[in-house]
Protein backbone atom coordinates (compact mmCIF):
# COMPACT_ATOMS: atom_id res chain seq x y z
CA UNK A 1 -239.61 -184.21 24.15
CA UNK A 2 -242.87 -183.48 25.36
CA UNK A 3 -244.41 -182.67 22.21
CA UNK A 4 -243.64 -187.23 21.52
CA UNK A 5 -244.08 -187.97 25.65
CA UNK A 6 -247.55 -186.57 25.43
CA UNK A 7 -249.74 -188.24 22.59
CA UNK A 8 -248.09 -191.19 23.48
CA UNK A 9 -248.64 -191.48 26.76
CA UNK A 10 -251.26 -189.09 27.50
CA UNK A 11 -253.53 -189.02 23.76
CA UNK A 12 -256.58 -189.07 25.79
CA UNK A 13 -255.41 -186.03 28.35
CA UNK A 14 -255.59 -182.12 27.87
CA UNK A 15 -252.14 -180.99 27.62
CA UNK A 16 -251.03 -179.49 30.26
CA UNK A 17 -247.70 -178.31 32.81
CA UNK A 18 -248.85 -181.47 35.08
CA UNK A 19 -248.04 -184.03 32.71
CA UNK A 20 -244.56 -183.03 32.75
CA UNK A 21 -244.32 -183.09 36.32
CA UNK A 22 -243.37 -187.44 36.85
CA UNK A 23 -240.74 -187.07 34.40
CA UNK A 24 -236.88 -186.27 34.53
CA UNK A 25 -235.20 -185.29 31.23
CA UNK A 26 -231.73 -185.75 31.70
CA UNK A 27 -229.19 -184.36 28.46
CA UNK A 28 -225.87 -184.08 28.90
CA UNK A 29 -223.76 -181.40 26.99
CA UNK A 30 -222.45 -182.27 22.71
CA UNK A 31 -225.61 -183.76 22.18
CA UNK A 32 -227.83 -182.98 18.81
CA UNK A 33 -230.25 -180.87 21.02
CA UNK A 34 -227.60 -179.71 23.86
CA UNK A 35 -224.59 -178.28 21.24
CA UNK A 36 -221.49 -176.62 23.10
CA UNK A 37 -218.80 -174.32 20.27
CA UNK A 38 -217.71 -174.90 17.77
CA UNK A 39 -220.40 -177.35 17.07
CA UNK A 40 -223.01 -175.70 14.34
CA UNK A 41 -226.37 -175.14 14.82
CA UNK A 42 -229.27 -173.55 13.46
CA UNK A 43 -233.05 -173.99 12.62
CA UNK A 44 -233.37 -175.89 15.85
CA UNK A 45 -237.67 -175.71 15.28
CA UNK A 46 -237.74 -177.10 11.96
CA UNK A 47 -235.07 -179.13 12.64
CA UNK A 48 -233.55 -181.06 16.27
CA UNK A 49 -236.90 -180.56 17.77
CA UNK A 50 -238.12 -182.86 15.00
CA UNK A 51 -235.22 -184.97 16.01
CA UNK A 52 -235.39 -185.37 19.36
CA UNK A 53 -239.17 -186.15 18.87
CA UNK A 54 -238.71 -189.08 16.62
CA UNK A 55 -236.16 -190.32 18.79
CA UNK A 56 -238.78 -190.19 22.16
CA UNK A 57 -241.69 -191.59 20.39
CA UNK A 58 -239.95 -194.49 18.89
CA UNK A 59 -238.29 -195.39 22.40
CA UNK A 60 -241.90 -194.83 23.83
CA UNK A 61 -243.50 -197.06 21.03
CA UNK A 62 -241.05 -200.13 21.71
CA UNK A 63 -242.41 -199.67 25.62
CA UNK A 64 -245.77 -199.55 24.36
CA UNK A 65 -245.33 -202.70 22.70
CA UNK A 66 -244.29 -204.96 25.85
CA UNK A 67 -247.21 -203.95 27.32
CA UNK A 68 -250.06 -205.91 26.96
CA UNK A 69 -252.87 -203.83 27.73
CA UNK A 70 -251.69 -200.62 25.20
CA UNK A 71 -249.36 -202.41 22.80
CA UNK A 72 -252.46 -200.97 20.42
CA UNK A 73 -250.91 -197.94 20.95
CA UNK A 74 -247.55 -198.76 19.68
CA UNK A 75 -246.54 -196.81 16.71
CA UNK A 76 -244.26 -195.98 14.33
CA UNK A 77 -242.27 -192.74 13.76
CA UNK A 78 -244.33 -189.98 11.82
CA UNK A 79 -243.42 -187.83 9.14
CA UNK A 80 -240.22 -187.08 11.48
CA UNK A 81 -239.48 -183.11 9.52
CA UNK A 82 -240.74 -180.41 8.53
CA UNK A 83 -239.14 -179.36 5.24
CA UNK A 84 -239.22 -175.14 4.96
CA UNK A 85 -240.21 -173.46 1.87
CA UNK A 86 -239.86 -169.64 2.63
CA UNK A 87 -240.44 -166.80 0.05
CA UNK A 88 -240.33 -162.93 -0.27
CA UNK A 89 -240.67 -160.05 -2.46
CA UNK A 90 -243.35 -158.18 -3.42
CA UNK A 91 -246.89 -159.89 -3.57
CA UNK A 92 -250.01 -159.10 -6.66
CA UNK A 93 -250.80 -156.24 -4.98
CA UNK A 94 -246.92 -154.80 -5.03
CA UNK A 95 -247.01 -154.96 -1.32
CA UNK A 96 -243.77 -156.61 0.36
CA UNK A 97 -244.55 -160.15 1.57
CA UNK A 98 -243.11 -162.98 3.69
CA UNK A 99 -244.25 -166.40 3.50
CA UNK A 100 -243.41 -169.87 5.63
CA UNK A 101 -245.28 -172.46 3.71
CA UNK A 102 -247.00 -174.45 5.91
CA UNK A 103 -248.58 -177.30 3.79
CA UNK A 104 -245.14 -179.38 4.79
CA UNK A 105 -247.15 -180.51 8.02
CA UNK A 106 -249.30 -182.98 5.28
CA UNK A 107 -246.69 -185.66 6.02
CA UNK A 108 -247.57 -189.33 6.91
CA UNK A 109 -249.41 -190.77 10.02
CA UNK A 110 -246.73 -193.64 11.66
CA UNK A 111 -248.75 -196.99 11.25
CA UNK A 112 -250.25 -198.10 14.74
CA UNK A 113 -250.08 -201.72 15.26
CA UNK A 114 -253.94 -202.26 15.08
CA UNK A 115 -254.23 -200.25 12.16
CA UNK A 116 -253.12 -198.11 9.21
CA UNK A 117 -251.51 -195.10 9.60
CA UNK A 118 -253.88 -191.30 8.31
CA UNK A 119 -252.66 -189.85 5.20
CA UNK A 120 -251.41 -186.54 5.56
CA UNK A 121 -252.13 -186.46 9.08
CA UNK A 122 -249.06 -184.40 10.52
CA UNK A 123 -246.36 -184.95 12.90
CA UNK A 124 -247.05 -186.38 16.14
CA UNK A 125 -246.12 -183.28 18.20
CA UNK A 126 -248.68 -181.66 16.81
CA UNK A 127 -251.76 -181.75 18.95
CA UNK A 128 -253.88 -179.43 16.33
CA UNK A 129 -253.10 -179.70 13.04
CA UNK A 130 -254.36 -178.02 9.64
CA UNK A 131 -253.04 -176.24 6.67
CA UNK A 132 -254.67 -173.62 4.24
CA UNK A 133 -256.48 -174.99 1.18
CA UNK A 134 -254.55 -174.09 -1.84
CA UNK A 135 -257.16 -171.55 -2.80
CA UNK A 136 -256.14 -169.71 0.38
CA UNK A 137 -252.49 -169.93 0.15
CA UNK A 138 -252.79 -168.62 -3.33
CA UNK A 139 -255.38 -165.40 -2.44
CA UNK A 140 -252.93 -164.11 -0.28
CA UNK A 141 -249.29 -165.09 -1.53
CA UNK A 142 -248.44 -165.16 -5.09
CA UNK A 143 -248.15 -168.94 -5.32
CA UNK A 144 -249.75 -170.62 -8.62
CA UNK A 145 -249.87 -174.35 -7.51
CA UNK A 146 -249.94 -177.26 -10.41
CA UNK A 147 -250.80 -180.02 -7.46
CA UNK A 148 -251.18 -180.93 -4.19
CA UNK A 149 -252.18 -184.71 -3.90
CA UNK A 150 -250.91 -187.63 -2.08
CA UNK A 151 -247.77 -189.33 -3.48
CA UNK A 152 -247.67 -193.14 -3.72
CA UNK A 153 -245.46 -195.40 -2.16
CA UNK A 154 -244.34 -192.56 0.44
CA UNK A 155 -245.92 -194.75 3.10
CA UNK A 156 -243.96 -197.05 5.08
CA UNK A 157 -244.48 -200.76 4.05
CA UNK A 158 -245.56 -203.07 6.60
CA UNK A 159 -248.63 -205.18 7.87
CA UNK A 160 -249.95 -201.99 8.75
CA UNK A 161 -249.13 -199.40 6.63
CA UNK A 162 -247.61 -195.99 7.03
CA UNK A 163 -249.54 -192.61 5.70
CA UNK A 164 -248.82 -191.45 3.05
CA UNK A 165 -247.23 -187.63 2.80
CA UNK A 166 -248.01 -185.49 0.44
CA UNK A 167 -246.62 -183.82 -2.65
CA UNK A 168 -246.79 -180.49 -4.34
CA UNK A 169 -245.35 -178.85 -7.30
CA UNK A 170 -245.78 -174.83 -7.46
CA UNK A 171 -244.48 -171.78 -9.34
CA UNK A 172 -245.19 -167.82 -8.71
CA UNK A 173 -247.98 -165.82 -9.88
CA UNK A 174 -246.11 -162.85 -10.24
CA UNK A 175 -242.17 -162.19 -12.08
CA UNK A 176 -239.96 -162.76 -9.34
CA UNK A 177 -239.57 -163.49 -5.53
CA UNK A 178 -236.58 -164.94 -3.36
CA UNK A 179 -237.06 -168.94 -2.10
CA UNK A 180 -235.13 -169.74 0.70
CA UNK A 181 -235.86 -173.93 0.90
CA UNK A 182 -233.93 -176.61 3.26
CA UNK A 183 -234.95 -179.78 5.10
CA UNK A 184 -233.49 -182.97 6.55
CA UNK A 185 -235.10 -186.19 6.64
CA UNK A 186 -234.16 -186.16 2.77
CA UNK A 187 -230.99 -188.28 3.17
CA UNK A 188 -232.53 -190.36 6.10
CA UNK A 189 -235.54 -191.67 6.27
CA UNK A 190 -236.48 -190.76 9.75
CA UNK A 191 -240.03 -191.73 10.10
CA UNK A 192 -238.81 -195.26 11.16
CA UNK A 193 -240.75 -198.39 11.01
CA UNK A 194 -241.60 -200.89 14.23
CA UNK A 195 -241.21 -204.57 14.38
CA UNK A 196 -240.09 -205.19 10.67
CA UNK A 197 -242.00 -202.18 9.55
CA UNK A 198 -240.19 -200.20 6.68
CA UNK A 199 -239.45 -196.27 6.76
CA UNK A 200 -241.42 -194.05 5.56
CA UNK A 201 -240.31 -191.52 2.34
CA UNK A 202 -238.19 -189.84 2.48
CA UNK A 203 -238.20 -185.51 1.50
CA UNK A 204 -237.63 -185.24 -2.16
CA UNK A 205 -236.96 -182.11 -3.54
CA UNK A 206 -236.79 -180.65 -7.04
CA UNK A 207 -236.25 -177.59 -8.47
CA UNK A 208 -237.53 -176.85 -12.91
CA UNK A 209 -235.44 -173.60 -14.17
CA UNK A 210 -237.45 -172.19 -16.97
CA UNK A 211 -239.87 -174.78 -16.88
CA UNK A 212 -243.36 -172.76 -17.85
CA UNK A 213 -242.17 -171.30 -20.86
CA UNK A 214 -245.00 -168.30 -20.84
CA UNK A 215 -245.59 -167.94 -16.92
CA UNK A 216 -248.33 -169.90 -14.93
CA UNK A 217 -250.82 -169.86 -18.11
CA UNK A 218 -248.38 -172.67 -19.42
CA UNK A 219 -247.12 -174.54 -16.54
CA UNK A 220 -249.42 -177.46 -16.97
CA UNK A 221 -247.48 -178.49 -20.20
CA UNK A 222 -244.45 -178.83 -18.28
CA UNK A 223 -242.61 -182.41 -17.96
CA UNK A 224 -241.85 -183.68 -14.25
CA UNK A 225 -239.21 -185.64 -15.10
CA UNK A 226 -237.16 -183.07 -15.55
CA UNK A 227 -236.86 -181.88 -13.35
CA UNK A 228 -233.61 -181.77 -10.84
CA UNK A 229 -233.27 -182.71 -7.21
CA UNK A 230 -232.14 -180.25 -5.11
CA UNK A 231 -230.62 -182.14 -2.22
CA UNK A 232 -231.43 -181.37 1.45
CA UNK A 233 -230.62 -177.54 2.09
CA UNK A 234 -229.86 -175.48 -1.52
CA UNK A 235 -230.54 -172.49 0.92
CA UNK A 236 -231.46 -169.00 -0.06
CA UNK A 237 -231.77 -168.69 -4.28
CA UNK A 238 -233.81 -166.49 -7.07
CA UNK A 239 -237.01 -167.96 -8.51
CA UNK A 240 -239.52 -166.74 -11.34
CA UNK A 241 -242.74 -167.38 -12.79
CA UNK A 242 -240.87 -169.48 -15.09
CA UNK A 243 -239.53 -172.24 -12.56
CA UNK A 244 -241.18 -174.85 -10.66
CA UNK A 245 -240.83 -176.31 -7.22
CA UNK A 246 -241.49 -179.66 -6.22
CA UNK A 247 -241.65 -181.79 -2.79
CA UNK A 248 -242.58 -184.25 -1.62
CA UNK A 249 -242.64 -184.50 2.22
CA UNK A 250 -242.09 -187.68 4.11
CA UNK A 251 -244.61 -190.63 4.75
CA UNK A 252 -245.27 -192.27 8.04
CA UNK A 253 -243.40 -195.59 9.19
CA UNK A 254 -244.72 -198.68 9.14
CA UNK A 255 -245.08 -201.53 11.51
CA UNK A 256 -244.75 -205.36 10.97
CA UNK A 257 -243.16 -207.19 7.84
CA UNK A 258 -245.05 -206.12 4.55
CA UNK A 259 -245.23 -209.84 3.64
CA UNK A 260 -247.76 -210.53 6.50
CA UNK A 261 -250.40 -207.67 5.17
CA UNK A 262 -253.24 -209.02 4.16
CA UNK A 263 -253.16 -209.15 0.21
CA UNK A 264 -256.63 -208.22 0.06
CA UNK A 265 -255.51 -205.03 1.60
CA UNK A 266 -252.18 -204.39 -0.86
CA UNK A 267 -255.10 -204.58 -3.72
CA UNK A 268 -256.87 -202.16 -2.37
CA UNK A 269 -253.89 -199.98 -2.03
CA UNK A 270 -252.87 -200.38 -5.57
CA UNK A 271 -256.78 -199.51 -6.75
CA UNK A 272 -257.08 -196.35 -5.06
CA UNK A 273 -253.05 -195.23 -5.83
CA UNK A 274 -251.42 -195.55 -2.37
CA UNK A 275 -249.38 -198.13 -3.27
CA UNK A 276 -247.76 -199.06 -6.86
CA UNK A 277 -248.32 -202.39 -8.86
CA UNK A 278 -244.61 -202.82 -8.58
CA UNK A 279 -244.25 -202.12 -4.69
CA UNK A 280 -246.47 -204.47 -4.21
CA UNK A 281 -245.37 -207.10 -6.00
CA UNK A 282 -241.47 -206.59 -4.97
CA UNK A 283 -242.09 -205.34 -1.54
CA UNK A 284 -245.22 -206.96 -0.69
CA UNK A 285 -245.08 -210.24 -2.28
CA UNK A 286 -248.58 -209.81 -3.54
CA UNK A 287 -249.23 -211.02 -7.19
CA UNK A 288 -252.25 -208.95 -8.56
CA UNK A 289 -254.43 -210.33 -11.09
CA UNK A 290 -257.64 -208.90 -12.67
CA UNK A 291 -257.69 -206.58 -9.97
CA UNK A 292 -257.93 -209.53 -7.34
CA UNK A 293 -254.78 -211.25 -5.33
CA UNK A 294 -253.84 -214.53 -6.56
CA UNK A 295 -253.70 -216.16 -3.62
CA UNK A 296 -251.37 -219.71 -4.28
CA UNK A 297 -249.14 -217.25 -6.90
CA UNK A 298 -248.38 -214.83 -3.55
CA UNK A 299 -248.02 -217.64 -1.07
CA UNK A 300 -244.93 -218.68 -3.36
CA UNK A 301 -244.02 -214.99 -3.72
CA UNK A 302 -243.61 -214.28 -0.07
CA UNK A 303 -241.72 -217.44 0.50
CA UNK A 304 -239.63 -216.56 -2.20
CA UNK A 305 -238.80 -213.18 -0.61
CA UNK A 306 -238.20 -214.71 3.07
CA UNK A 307 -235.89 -216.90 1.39
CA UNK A 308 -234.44 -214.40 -0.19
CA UNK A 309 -233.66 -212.10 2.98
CA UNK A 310 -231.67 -215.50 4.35
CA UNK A 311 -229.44 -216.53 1.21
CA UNK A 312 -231.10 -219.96 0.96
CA UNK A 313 -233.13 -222.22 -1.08
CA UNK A 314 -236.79 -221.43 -1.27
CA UNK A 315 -237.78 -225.01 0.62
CA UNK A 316 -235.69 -224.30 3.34
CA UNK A 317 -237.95 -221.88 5.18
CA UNK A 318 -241.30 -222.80 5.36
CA UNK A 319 -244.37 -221.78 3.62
CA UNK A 320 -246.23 -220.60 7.10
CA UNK A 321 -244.30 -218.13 8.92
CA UNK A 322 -245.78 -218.35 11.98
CA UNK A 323 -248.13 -215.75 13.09
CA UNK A 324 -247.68 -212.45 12.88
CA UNK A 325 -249.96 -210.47 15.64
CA UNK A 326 -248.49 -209.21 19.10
CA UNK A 327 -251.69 -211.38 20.76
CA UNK A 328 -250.44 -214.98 19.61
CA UNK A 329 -248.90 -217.41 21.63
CA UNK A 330 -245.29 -218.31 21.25
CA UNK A 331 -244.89 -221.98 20.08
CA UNK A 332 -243.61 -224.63 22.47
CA UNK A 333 -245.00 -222.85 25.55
CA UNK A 334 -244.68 -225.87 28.81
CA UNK A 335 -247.29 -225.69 31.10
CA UNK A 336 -245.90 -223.26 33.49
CA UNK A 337 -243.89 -221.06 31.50
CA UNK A 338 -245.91 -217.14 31.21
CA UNK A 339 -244.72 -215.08 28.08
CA UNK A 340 -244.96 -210.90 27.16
CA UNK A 341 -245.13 -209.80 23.48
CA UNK A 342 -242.06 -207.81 22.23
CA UNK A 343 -243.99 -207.23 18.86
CA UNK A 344 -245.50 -208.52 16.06
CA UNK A 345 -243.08 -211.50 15.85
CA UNK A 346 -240.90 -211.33 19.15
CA UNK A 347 -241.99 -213.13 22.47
CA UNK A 348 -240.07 -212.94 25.44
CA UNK A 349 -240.73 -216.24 27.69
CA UNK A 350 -239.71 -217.12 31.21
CA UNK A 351 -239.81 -221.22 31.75
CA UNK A 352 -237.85 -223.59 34.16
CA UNK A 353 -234.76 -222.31 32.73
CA UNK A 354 -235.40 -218.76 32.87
CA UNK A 355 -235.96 -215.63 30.54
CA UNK A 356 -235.76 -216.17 26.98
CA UNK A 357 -236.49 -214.49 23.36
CA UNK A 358 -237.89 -216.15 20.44
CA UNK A 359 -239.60 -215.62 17.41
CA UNK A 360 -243.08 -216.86 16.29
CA UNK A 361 -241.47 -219.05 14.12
CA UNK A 362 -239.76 -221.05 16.39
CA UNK A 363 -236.31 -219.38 16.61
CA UNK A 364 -234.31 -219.17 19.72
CA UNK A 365 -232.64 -215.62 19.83
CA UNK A 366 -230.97 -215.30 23.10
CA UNK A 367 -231.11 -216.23 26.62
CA UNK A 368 -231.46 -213.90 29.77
CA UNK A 369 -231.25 -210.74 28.35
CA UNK A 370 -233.77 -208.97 25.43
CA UNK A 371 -230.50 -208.06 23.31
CA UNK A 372 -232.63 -210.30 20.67
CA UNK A 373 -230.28 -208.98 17.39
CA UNK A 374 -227.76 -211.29 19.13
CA UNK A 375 -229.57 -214.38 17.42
CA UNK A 376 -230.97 -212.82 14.37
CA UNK A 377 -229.71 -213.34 10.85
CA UNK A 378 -228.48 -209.25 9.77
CA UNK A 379 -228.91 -208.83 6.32
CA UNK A 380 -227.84 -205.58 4.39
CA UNK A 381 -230.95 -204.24 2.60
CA UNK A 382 -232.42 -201.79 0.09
CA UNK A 383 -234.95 -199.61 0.74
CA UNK A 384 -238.07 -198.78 -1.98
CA UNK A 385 -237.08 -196.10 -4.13
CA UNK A 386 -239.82 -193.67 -1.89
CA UNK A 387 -236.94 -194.17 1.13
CA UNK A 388 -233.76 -195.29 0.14
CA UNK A 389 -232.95 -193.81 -3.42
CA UNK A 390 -231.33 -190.82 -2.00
CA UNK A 391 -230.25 -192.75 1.03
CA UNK A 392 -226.48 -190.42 2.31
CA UNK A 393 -223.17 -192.45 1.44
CA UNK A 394 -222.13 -192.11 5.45
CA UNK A 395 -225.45 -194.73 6.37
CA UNK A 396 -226.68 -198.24 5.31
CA UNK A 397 -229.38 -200.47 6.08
CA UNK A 398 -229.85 -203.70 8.03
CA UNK A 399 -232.37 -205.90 7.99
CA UNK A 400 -233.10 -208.08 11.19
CA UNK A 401 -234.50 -211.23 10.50
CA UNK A 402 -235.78 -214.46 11.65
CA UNK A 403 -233.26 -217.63 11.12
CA UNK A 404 -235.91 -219.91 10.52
CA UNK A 405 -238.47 -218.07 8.86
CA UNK A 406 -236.72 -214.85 6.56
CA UNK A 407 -239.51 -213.19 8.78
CA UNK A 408 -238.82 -209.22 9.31
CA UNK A 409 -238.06 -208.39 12.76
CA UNK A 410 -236.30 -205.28 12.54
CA UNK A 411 -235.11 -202.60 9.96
CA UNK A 412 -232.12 -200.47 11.16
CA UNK A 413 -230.81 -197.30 9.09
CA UNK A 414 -227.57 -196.53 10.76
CA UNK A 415 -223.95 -195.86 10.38
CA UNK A 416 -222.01 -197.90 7.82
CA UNK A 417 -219.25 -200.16 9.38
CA UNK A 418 -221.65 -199.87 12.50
CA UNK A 419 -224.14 -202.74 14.05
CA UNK A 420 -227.46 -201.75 14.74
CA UNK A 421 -227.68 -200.89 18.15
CA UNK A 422 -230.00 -202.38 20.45
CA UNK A 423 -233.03 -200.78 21.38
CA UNK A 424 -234.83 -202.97 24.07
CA UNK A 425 -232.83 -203.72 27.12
CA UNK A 426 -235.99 -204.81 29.48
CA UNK A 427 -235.04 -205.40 33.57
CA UNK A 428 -235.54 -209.17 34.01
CA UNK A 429 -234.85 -209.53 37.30
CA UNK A 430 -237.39 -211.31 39.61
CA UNK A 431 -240.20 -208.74 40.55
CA UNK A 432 -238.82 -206.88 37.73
CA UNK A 433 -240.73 -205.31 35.07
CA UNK A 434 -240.83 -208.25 32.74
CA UNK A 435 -241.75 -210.03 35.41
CA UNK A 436 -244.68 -208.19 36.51
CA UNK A 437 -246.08 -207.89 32.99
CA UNK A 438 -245.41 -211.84 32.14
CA UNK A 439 -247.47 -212.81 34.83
CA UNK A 440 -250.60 -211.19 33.18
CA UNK A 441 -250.40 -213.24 30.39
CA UNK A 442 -252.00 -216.68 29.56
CA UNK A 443 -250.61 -219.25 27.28
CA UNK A 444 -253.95 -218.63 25.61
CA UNK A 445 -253.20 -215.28 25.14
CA UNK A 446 -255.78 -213.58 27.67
CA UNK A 447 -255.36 -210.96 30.12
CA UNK A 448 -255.06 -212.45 33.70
């Protein structure tokens, strides 16, 4: 909890004992992070303390983004695991060895919603991170590594994207060891996006048996596509200079649609690898030609797509979305009536005939509460490959989206034959917290 409650809340304070001091943590028994018998547990650092983080920062980050002077800050979830590669045996030197790998920490930055989110930045609860360079790593464990790079696509789409995580492929430098290797967060895509932002990738994890033919003098010949995934926790197993392991560890979430990035940024993504030619095209909308975005070919995509996500003709949602920043005005705003940004396309509004959510594009979602999924169109839908190929057969996905527009407003992985729960429930009543924060905003969209 704190290690999410403090850089979100206090990124520009020394951690400290104080910090904690304002805040009550209540958790009742049979939760994730509060098991009673027979309930099974293990690996609670690697594994619910990741949870339980992901879970604070994103309820933190939805707060953040109702308030007008640090919705900046908002973010989405970052690389929300930390995938264990363990190994033992004896080392080059015939000395017994133990080794935690800690290069899993290189996961995605969640996208903030002013900008992009770092590559390989690490998790959020990590207030100094680093990892060895692979020169280091392989001086004093017998590790031969083939790569360590950042993998494309493992950011999470949006209008700000995701970091990437990175990726690694590695085999022993001497005959034989024992790998113990697990994770979560390879099933679910736990770095979750904000306001229409995707999730980002999920951990992949593959495993080569007798892949180097020779040893490490050979293993550059070998072919990645064979190799097998692994699944989430293969546990404790044999491994030789003759088999390769593979990951790739989870990208950060991203925040906003992906059809309201600016195209000019999607081509720069595909030029320097972070995103594919076909991601952008399919989850995008941008058409790239000669290295430039045609401009009228992805205004057509886009609308395509939005009409798409509602099931109806293409020139029954319009070409313009409406915009898609937390500072604009609402449309129809009387005279009198003060709104608060709920995101990049939500507005909550209090007029004549009290509180009200609607959408940049005009949509009406609901009345006196901020329950806003009440008045959305839910749509079932698939995930890029990077987060949703290996997605487990117990979850689905539902897309939240704008009635009038096809507009992304939320993305919801959660149980199938389940609704997506709601996750802003804001106290409306006069003097209220909505209230107080409404009343510093100008139609124009100034501070007061």
């Amino acid at each position: 909890m704190a290690g999410a409650l403090i850089p979100t809340l206090g990124w520009d304070l020394a951690w400290n004992d104080g910090l904690l001091r304002p805040v009550t943590v209540t958790a009742p028994d049979r939760l994730i992070c509060t098991a009673l018998p027979p309930a099974p547990v293990g690996s609670a650092t690697v594994e619910t303390v990741w949870v339980v983080s992901n879970v604070v920062a994103a309820a933190l980050s939805r707060l953040l983004a109702a308030a007008p002077e640090l919705q900046y800050r908002a973010q989405a979830v970052c690389s929300g695991t930390m995938a264990t590669f363990n190994l033992g045996g004896r080392n080059q030197y015939g000395e017994r060895f133990g080794l935690h790998l800690m290069d899993p920490l290189a996961g995605g930055f969640g996208a903030f919603a002013d900008r992009d989110g770092p590559d390989a930045a690490d998790p959020l609860n990590t207030p100094c991170p680093s990892i060895a360079d692979v020169e280091v790593n392989e001086l004093v464990s017998p590790l031969f590594y083939v790569y360590r790079r950042m993998a494309p696509d493992s950011g999470g789409s949006g209008r700000r994207r995701g970091g990437r995580g990175a990726e690694i492929a590695l085999t022993l430098a001497v005959p034989e060891a024992e790998a113990l290797i697990m994770t979560h967060g390879a099933q679910v895509p736990n770095a979750t996006g904000l306001s229409g932002g995707l999730p980002g990738g999920t951990v992949r994890q593959q495993w080569g048996h007798g892949m180097t033919g020779d040893g490490p003098a050979t293993v550059g010949s070998f072919d990645p596509a064979s190799l097998a995934g692994l699944g989430p926790k293969p546990g404790s197993m044999p491994m030789t200079d003759r088999d390769v392991f593979a990951v790739r560890w989870q990208g950060g979430g991203g925040v906003g649609d992906p059809l309201d990035r600016d195209p000019g940024d999607v081509v720069r993504d595909v030029m320097s690898g972070a995103v594919t030619p076909g991601q952008a095209g399919e989850v995008y909308g941008v058409v790239v030609s000669d290295g430039e975005a045609d401009v009228a070919a992805t205004v057509a995509r886009r609308r395509a797509l939005r009409a798409a996500r509602l099931g109806v003709p293409v020139d029954e949602v319009p070409e313009d979305p409406g915009p898609a920043s937390p500072e604009a005005a609402p449309p129809g705003l009387a005279e009198d009536d003060r709104w608060l940004s709920l995101g990049d396309q939500l507005r909550l509004v209090h007029g004549s005939d009290g509180w009200r959510v609607v959408t940049t594009g005009a949509a009406l979602l609901c009345r006196d509460h901020t329950r806003w999924r009440t008045g959305a169109a839910l749509r079932a839908l698939q995930l890029p490959a990077a987060s949703g190929a290996a997605l487990h057969r117990d979850l689905t996905v539902t897309a939240s989206c704008c009635p009038v527009t096809g507009a992304l407003l939320g993305v919801d992985v959660h149980l199938a034959g389940a609704q997506p729960a709601h996750d802003l429930d804001l106290d409306l009543s006069p003097g209220g917290i909505a209230d107080q924060l409404a009343t510093k905003m100008a139609p124009d969209g100034t501070l007061g």
